[in-house]
PDB file of N, CA and C in Angstrom:
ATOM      1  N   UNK A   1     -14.336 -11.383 -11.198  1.00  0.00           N
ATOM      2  CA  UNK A   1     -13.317 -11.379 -10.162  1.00  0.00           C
ATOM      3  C   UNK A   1     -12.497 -10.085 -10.244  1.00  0.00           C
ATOM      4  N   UNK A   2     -12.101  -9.436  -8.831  1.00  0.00           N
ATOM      5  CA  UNK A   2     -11.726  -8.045  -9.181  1.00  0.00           C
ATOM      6  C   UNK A   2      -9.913  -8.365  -9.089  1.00  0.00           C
ATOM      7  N   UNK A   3      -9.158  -7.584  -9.803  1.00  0.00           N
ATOM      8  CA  UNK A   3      -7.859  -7.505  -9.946  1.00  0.00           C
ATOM      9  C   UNK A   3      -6.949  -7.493  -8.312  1.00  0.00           C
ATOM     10  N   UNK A   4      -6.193  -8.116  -8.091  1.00  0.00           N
ATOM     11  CA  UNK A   4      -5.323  -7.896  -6.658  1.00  0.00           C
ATOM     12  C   UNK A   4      -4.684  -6.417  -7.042  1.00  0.00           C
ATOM     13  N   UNK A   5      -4.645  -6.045  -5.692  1.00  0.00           N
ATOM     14  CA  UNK A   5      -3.571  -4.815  -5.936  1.00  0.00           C
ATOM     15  C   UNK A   5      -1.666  -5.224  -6.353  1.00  0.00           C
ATOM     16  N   UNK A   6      -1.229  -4.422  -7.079  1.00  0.00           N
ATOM     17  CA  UNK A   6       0.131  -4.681  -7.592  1.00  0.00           C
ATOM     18  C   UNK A   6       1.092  -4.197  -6.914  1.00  0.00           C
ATOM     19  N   UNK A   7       1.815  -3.827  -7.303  1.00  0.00           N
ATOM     20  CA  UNK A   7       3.499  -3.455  -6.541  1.00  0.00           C
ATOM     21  C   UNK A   7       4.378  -3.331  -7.373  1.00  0.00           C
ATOM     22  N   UNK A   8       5.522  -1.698  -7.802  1.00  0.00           N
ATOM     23  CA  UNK A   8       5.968  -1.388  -8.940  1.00  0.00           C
ATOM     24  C   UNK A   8       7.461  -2.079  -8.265  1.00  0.00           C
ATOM     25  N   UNK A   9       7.976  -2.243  -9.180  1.00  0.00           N
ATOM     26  CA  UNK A   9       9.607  -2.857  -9.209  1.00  0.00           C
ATOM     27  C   UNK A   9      10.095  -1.436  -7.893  1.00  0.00           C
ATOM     28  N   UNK A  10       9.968  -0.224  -8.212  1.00  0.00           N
ATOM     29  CA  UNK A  10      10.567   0.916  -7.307  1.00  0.00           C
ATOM     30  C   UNK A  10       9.803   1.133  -5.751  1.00  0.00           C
ATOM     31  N   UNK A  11       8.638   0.082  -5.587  1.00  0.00           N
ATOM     32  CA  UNK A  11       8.213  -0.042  -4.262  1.00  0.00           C
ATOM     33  C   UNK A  11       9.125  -1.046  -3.543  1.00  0.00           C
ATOM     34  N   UNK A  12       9.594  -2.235  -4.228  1.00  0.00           N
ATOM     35  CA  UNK A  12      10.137  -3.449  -3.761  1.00  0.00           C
ATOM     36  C   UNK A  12      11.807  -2.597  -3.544  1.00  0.00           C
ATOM     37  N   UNK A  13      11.972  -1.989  -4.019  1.00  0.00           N
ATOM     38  CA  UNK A  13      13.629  -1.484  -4.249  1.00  0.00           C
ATOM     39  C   UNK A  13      13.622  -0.886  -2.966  1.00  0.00           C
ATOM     40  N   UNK A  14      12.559  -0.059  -2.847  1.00  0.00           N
ATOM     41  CA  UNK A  14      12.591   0.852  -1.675  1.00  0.00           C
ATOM     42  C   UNK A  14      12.793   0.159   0.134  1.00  0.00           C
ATOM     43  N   UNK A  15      11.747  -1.164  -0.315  1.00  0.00           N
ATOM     44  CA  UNK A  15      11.889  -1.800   0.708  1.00  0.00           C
ATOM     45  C   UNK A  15      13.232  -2.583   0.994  1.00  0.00           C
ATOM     46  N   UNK A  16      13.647  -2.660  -0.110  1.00  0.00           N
ATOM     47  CA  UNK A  16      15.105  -3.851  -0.075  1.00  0.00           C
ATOM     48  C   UNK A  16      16.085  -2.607   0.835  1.00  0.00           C
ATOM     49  N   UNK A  17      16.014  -1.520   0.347  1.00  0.00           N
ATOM     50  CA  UNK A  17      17.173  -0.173   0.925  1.00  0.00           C
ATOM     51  C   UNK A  17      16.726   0.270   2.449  1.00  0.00           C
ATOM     52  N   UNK A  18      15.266  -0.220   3.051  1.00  0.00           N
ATOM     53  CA  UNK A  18      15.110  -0.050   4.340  1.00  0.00           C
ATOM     54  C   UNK A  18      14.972  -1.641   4.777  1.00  0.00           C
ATOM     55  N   UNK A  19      15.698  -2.768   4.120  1.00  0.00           N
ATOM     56  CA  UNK A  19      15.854  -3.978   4.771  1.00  0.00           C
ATOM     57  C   UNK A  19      14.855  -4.540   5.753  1.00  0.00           C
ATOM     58  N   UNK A  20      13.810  -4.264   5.259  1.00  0.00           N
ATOM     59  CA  UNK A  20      12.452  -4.878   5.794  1.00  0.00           C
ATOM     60  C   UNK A  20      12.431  -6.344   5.861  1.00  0.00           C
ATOM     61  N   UNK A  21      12.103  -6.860   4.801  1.00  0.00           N
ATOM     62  CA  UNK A  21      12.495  -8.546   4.861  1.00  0.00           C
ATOM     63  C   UNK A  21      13.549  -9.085   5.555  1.00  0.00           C
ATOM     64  N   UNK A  22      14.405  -8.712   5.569  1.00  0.00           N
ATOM     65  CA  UNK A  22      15.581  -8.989   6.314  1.00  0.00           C
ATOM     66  C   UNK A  22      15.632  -9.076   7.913  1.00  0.00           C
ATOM     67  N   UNK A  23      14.035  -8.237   8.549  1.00  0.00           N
ATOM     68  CA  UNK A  23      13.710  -8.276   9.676  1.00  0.00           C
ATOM     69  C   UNK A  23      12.542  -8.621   9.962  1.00  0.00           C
ATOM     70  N   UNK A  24      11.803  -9.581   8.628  1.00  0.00           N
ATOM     71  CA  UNK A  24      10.755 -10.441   8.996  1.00  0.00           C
ATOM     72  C   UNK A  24       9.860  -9.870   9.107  1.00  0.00           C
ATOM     73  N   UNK A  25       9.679  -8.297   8.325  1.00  0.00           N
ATOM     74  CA  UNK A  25       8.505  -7.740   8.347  1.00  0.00           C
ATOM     75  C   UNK A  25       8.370  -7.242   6.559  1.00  0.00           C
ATOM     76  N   UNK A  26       6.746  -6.923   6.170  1.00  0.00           N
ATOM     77  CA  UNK A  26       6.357  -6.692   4.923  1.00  0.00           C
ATOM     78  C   UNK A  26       5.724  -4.941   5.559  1.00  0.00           C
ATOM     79  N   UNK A  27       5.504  -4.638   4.322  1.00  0.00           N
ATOM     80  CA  UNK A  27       4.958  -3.136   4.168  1.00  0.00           C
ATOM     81  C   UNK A  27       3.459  -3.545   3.885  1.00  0.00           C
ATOM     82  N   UNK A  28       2.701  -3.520   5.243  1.00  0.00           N
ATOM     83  CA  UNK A  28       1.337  -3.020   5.012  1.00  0.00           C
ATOM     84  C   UNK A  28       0.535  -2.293   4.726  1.00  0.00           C
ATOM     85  N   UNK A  29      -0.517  -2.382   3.619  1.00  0.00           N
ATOM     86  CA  UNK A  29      -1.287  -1.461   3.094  1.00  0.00           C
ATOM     87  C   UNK A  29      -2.745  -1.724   3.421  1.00  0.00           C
ATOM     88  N   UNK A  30      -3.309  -1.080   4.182  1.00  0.00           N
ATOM     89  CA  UNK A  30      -4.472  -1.402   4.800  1.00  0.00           C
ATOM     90  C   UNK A  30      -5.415  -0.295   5.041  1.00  0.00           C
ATOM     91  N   UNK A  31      -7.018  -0.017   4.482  1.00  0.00           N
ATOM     92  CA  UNK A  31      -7.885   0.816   4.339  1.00  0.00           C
ATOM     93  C   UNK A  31      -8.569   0.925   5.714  1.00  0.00           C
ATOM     94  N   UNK A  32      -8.648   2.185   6.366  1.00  0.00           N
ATOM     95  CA  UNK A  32      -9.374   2.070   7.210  1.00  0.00           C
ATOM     96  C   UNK A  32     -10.330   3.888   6.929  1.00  0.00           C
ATOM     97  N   UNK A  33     -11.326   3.646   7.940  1.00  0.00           N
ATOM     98  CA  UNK A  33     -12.491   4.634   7.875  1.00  0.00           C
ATOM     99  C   UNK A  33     -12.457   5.928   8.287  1.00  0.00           C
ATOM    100  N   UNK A  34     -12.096   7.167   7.852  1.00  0.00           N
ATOM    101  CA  UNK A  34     -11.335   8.520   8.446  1.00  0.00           C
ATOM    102  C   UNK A  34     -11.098   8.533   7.628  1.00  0.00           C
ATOM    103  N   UNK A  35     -10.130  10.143   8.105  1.00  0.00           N
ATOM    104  CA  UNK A  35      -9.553  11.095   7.035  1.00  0.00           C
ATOM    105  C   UNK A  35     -10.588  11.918   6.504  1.00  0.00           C
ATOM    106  N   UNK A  36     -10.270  12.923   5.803  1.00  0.00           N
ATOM    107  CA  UNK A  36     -10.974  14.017   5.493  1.00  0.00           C
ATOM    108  C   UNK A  36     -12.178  13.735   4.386  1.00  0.00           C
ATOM    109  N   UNK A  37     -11.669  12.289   3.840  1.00  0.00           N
ATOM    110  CA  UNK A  37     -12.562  12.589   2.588  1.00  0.00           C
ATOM    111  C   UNK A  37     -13.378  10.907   2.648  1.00  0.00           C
ATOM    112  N   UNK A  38     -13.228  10.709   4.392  1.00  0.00           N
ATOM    113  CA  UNK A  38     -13.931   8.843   4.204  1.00  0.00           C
ATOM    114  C   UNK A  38     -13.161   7.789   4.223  1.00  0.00           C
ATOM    115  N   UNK A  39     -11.762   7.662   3.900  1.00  0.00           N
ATOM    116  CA  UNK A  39     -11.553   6.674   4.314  1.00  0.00           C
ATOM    117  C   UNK A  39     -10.200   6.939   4.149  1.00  0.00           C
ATOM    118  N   UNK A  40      -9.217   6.186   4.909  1.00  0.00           N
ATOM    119  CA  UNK A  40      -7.471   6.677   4.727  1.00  0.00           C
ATOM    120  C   UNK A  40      -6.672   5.258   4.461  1.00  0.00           C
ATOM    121  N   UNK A  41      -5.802   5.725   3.839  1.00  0.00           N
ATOM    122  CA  UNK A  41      -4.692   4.685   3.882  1.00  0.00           C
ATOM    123  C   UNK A  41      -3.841   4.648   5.046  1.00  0.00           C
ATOM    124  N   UNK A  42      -3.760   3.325   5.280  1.00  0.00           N
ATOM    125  CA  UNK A  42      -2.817   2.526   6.607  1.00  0.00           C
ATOM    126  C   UNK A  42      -1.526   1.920   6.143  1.00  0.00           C
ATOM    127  N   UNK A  43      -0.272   2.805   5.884  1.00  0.00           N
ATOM    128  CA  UNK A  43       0.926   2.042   5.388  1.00  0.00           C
ATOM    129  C   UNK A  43       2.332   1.866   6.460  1.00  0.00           C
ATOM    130  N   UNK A  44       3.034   1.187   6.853  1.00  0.00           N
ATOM    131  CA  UNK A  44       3.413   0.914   7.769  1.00  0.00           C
ATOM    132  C   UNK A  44       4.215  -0.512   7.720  1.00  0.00           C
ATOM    133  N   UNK A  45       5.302  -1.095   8.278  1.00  0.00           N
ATOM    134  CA  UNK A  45       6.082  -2.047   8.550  1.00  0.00           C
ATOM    135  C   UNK A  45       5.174  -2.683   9.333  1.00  0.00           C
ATOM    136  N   UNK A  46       5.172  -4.160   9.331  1.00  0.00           N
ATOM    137  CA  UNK A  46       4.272  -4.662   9.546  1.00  0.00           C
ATOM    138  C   UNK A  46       4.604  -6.509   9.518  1.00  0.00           C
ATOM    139  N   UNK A  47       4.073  -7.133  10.809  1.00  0.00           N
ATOM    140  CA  UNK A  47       4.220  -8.789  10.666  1.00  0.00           C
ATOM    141  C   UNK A  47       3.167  -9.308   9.532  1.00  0.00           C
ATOM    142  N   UNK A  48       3.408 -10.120   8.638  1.00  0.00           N
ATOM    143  CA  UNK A  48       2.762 -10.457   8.130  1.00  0.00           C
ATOM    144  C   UNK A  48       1.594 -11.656   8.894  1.00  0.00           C
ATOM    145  N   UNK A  49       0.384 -11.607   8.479  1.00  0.00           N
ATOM    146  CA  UNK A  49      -0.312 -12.564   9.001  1.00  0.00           C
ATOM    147  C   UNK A  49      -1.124 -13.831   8.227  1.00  0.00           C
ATOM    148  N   UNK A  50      -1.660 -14.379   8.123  1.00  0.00           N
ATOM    149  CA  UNK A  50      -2.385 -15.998   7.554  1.00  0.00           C
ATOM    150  C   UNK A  50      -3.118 -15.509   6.868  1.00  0.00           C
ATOM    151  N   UNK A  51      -4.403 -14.511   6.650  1.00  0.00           N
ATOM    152  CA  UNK A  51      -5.397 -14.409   6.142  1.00  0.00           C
ATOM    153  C   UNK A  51      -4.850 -13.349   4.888  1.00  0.00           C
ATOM    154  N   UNK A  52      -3.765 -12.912   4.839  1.00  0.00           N
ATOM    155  CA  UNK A  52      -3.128 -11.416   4.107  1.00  0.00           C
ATOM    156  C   UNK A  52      -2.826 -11.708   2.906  1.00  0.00           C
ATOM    157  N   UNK A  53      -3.363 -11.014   1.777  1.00  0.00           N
ATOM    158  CA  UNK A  53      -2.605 -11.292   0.902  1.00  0.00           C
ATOM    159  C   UNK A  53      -1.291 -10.946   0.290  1.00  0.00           C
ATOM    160  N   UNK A  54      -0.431 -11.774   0.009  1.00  0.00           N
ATOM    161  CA  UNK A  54       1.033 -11.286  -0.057  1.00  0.00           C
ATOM    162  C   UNK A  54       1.149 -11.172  -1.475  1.00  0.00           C
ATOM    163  N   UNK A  55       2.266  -9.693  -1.858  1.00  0.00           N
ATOM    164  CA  UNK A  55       2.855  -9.864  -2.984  1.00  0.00           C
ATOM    165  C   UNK A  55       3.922  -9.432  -2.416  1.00  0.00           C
ATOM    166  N   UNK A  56       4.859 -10.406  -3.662  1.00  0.00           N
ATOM    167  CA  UNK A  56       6.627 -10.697  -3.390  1.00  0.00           C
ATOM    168  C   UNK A  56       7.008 -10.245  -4.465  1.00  0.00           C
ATOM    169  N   UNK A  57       8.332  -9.448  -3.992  1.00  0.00           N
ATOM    170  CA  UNK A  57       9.182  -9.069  -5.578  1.00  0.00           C
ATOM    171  C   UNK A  57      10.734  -8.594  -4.937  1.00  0.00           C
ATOM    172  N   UNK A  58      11.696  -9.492  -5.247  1.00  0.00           N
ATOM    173  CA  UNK A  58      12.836  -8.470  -4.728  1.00  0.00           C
ATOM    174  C   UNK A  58      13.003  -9.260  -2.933  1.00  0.00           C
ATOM    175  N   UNK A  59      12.611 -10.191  -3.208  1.00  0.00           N
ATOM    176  CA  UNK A  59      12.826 -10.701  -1.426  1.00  0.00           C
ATOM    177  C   UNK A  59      12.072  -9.953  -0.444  1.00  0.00           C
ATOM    178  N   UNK A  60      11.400  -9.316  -1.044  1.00  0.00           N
ATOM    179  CA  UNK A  60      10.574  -8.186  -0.357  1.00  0.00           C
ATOM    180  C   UNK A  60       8.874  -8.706  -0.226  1.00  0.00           C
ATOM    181  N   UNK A  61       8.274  -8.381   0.950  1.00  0.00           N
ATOM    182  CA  UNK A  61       6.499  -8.505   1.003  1.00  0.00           C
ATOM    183  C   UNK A  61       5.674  -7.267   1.313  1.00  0.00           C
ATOM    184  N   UNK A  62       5.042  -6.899   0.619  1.00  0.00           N
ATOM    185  CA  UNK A  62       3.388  -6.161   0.952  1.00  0.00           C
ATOM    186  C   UNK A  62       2.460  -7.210   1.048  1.00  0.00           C
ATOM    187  N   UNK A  63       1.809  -6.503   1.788  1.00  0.00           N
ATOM    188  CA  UNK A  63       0.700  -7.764   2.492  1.00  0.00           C
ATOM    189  C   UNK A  63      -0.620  -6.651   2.504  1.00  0.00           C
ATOM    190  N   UNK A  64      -2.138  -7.322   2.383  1.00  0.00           N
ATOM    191  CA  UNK A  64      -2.780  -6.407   2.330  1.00  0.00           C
ATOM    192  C   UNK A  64      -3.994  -7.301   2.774  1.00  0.00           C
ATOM    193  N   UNK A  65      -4.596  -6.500   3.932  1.00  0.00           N
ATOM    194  CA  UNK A  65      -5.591  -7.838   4.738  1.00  0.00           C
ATOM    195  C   UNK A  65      -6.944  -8.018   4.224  1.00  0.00           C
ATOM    196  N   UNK A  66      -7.693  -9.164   4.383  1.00  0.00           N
ATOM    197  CA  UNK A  66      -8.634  -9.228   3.260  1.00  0.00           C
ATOM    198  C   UNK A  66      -9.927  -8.084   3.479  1.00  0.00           C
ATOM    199  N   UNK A  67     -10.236  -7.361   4.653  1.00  0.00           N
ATOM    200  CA  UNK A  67     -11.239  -6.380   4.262  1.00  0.00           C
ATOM    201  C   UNK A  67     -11.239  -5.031   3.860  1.00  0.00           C
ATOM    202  N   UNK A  68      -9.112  -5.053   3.677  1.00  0.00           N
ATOM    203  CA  UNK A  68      -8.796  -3.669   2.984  1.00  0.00           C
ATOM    204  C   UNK A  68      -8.807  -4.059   1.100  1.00  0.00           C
ATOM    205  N   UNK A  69      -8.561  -4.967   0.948  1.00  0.00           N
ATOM    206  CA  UNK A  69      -8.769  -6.085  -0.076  1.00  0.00           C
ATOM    207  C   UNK A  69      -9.782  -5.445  -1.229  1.00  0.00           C
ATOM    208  N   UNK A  70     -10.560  -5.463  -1.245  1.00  0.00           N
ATOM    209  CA  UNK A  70     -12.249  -4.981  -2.293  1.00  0.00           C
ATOM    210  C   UNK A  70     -11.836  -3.098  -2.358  1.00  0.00           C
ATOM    211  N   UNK A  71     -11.103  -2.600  -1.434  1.00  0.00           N
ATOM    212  CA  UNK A  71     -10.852  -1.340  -1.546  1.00  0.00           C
ATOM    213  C   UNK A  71     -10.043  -1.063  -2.494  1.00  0.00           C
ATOM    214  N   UNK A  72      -8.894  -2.017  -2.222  1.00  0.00           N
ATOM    215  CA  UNK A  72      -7.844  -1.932  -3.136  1.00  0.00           C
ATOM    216  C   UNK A  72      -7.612  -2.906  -4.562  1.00  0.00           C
ATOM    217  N   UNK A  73      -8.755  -2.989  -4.699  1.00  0.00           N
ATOM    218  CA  UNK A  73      -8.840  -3.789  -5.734  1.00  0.00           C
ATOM    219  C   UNK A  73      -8.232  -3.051  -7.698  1.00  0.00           C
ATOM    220  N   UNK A  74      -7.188  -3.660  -7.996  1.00  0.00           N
ATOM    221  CA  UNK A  74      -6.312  -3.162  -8.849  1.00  0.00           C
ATOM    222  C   UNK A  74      -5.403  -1.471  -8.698  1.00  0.00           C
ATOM    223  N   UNK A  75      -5.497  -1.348  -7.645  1.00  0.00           N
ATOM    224  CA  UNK A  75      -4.775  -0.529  -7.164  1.00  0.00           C
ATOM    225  C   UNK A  75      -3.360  -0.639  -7.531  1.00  0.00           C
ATOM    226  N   UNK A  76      -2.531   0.120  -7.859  1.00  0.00           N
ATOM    227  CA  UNK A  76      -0.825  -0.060  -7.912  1.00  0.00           C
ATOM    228  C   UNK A  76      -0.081   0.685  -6.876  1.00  0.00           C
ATOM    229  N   UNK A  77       0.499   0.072  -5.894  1.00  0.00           N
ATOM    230  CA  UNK A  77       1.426   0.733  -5.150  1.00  0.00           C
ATOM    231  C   UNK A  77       2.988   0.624  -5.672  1.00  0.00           C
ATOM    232  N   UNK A  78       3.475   2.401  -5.129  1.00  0.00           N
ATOM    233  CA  UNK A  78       4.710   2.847  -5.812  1.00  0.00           C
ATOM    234  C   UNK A  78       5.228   3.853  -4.548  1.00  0.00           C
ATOM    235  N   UNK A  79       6.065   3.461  -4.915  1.00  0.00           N
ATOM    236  CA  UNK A  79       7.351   4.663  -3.946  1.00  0.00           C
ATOM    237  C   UNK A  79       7.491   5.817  -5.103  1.00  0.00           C
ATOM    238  N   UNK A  80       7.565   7.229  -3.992  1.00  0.00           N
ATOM    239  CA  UNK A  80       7.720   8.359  -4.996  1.00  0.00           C
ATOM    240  C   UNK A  80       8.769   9.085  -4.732  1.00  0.00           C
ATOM    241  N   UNK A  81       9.525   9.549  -4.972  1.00  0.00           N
ATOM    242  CA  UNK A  81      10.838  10.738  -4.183  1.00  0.00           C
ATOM    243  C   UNK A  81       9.905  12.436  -5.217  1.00  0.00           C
ATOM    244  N   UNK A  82      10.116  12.837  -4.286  1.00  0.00           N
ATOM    245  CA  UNK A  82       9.723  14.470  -5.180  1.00  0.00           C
ATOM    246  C   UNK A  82      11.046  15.527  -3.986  1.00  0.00           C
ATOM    247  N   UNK A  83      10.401  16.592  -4.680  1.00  0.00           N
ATOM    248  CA  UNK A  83      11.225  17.985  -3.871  1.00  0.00           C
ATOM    249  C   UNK A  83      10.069  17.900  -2.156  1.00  0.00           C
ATOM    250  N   UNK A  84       9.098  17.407  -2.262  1.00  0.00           N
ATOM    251  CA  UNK A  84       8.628  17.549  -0.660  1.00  0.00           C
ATOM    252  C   UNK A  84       8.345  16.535  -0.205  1.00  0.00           C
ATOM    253  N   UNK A  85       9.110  15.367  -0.459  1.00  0.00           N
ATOM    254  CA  UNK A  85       9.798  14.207   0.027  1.00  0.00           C
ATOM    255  C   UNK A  85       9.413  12.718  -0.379  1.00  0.00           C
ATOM    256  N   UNK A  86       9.804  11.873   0.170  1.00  0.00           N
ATOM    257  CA  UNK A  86       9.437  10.809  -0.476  1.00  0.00           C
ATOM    258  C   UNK A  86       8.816   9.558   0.585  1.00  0.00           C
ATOM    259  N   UNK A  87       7.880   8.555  -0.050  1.00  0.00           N
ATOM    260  CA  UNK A  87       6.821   7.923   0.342  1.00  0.00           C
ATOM    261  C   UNK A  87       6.406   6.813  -0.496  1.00  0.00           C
ATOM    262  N   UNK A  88       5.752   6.178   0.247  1.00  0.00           N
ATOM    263  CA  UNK A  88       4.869   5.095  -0.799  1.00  0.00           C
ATOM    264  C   UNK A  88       3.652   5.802  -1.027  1.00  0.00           C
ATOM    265  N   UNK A  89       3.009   5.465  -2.073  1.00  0.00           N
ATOM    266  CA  UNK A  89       1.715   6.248  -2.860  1.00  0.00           C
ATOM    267  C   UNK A  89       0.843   5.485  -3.773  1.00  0.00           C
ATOM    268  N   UNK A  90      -0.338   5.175  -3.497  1.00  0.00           N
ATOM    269  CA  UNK A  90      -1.018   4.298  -3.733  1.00  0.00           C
ATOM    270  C   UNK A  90      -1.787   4.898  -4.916  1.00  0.00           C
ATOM    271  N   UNK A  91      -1.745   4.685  -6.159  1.00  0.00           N
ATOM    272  CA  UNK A  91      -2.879   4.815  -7.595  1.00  0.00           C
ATOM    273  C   UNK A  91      -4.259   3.780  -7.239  1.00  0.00           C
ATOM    274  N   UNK A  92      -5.518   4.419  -7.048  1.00  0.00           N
ATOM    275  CA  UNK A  92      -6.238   3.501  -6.968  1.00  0.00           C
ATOM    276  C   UNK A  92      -7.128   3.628  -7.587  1.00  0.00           C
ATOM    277  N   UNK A  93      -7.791   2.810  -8.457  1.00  0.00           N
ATOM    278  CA  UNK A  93      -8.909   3.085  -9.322  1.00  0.00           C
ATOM    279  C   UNK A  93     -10.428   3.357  -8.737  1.00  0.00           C
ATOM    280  N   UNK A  94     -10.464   2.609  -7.576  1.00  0.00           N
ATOM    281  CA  UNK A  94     -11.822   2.960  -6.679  1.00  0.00           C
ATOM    282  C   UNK A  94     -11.977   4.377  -6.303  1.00  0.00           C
ATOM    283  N   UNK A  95     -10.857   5.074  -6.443  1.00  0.00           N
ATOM    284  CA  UNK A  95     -11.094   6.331  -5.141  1.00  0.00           C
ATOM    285  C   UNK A  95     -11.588   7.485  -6.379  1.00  0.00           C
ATOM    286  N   UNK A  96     -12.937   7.943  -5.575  1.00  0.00           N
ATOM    287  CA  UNK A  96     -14.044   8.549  -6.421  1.00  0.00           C
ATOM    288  C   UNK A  96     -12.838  10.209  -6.633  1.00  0.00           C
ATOM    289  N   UNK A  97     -12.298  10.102  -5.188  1.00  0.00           N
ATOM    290  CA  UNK A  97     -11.516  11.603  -4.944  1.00  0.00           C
ATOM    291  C   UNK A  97     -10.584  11.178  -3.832  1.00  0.00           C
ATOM    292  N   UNK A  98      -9.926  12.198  -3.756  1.00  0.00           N
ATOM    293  CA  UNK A  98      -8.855  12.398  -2.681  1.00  0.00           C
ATOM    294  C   UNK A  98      -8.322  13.540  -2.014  1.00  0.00           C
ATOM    295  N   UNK A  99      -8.313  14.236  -0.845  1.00  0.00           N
ATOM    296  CA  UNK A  99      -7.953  15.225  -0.573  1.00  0.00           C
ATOM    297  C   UNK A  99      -6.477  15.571  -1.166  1.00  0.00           C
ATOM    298  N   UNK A 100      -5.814  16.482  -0.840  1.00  0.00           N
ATOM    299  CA  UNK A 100      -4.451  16.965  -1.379  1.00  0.00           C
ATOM    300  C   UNK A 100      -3.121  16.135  -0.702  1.00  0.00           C
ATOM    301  N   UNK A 101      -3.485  15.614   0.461  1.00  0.00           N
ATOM    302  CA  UNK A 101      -2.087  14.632   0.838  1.00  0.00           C
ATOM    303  C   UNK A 101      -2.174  13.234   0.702  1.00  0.00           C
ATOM    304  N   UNK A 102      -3.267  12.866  -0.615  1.00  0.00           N
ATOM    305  CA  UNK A 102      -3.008  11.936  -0.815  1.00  0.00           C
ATOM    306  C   UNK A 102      -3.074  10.347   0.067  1.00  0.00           C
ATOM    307  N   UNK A 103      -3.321  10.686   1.298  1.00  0.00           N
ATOM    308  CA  UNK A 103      -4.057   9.501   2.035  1.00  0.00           C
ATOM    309  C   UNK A 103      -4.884   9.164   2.408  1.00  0.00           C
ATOM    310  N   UNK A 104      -5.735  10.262   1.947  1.00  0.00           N
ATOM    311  CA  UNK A 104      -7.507  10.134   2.430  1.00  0.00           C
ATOM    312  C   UNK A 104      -8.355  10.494   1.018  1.00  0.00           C
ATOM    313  N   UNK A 105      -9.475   9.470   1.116  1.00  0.00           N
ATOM    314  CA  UNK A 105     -10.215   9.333   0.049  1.00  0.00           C
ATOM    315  C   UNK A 105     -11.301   8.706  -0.080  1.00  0.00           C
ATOM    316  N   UNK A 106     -12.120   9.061  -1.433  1.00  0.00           N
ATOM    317  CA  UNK A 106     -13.367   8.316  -0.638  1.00  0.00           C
ATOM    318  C   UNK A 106     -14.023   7.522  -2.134  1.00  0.00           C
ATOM    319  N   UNK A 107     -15.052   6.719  -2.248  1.00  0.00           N
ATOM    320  CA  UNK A 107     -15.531   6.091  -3.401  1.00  0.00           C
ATOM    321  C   UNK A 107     -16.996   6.489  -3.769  1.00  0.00           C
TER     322      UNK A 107
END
């Protein structure tokens, strides 16, 4: 059985300070086919739906739908602040590579 993807204490914080839950929406993380290197990340405010899997922390939800699911399998999502700005940023153990901005990648 492969690992769910996680969620760091400083992803949930991030969401609590843009009051997402509070408006009945979770931060979706969802794989789709593109991008430079095969396949991109889909992150975005988002209704949660029935089939999604949810993780909760902080009154807060990421939701991640089941055929982005096997992509992200033990993946850790994290919020980052740097000097050229800040984002959510996904560690994923599947991704063979990744171009340089970090949202496109391939296995």
């Amino acid at each position: 059985m492969q690992l769910p993807p996680s969620v760091t204490e400083r992803a949930f914080d991030r969401l609590s300070e843009i009051g997402a839950g509070g408006q009945g929406q979770a931060l979706r993380v969802a794989v789709e086919g593109g991008g430079c290197s095969g396949f991109q990340y889909d992150i975005r405010l988002d209704t949660p739906a029935e089939d999604d899997l949810v993780l909760e922390g902080k009154g807060e939800k990421v939701v991640v739908d089941s055929v982005s699911l096997p992509f992200l399998a033990g993946a850790v999502i994290d919020f980052s602040e740097e000097l050229i700005g800040a984002r959510f940023v996904i560690e994923n153990p599947n991704a063979a590579s990744s171009c340089g901005c970090g949202v496109s990648f391939s296995i």
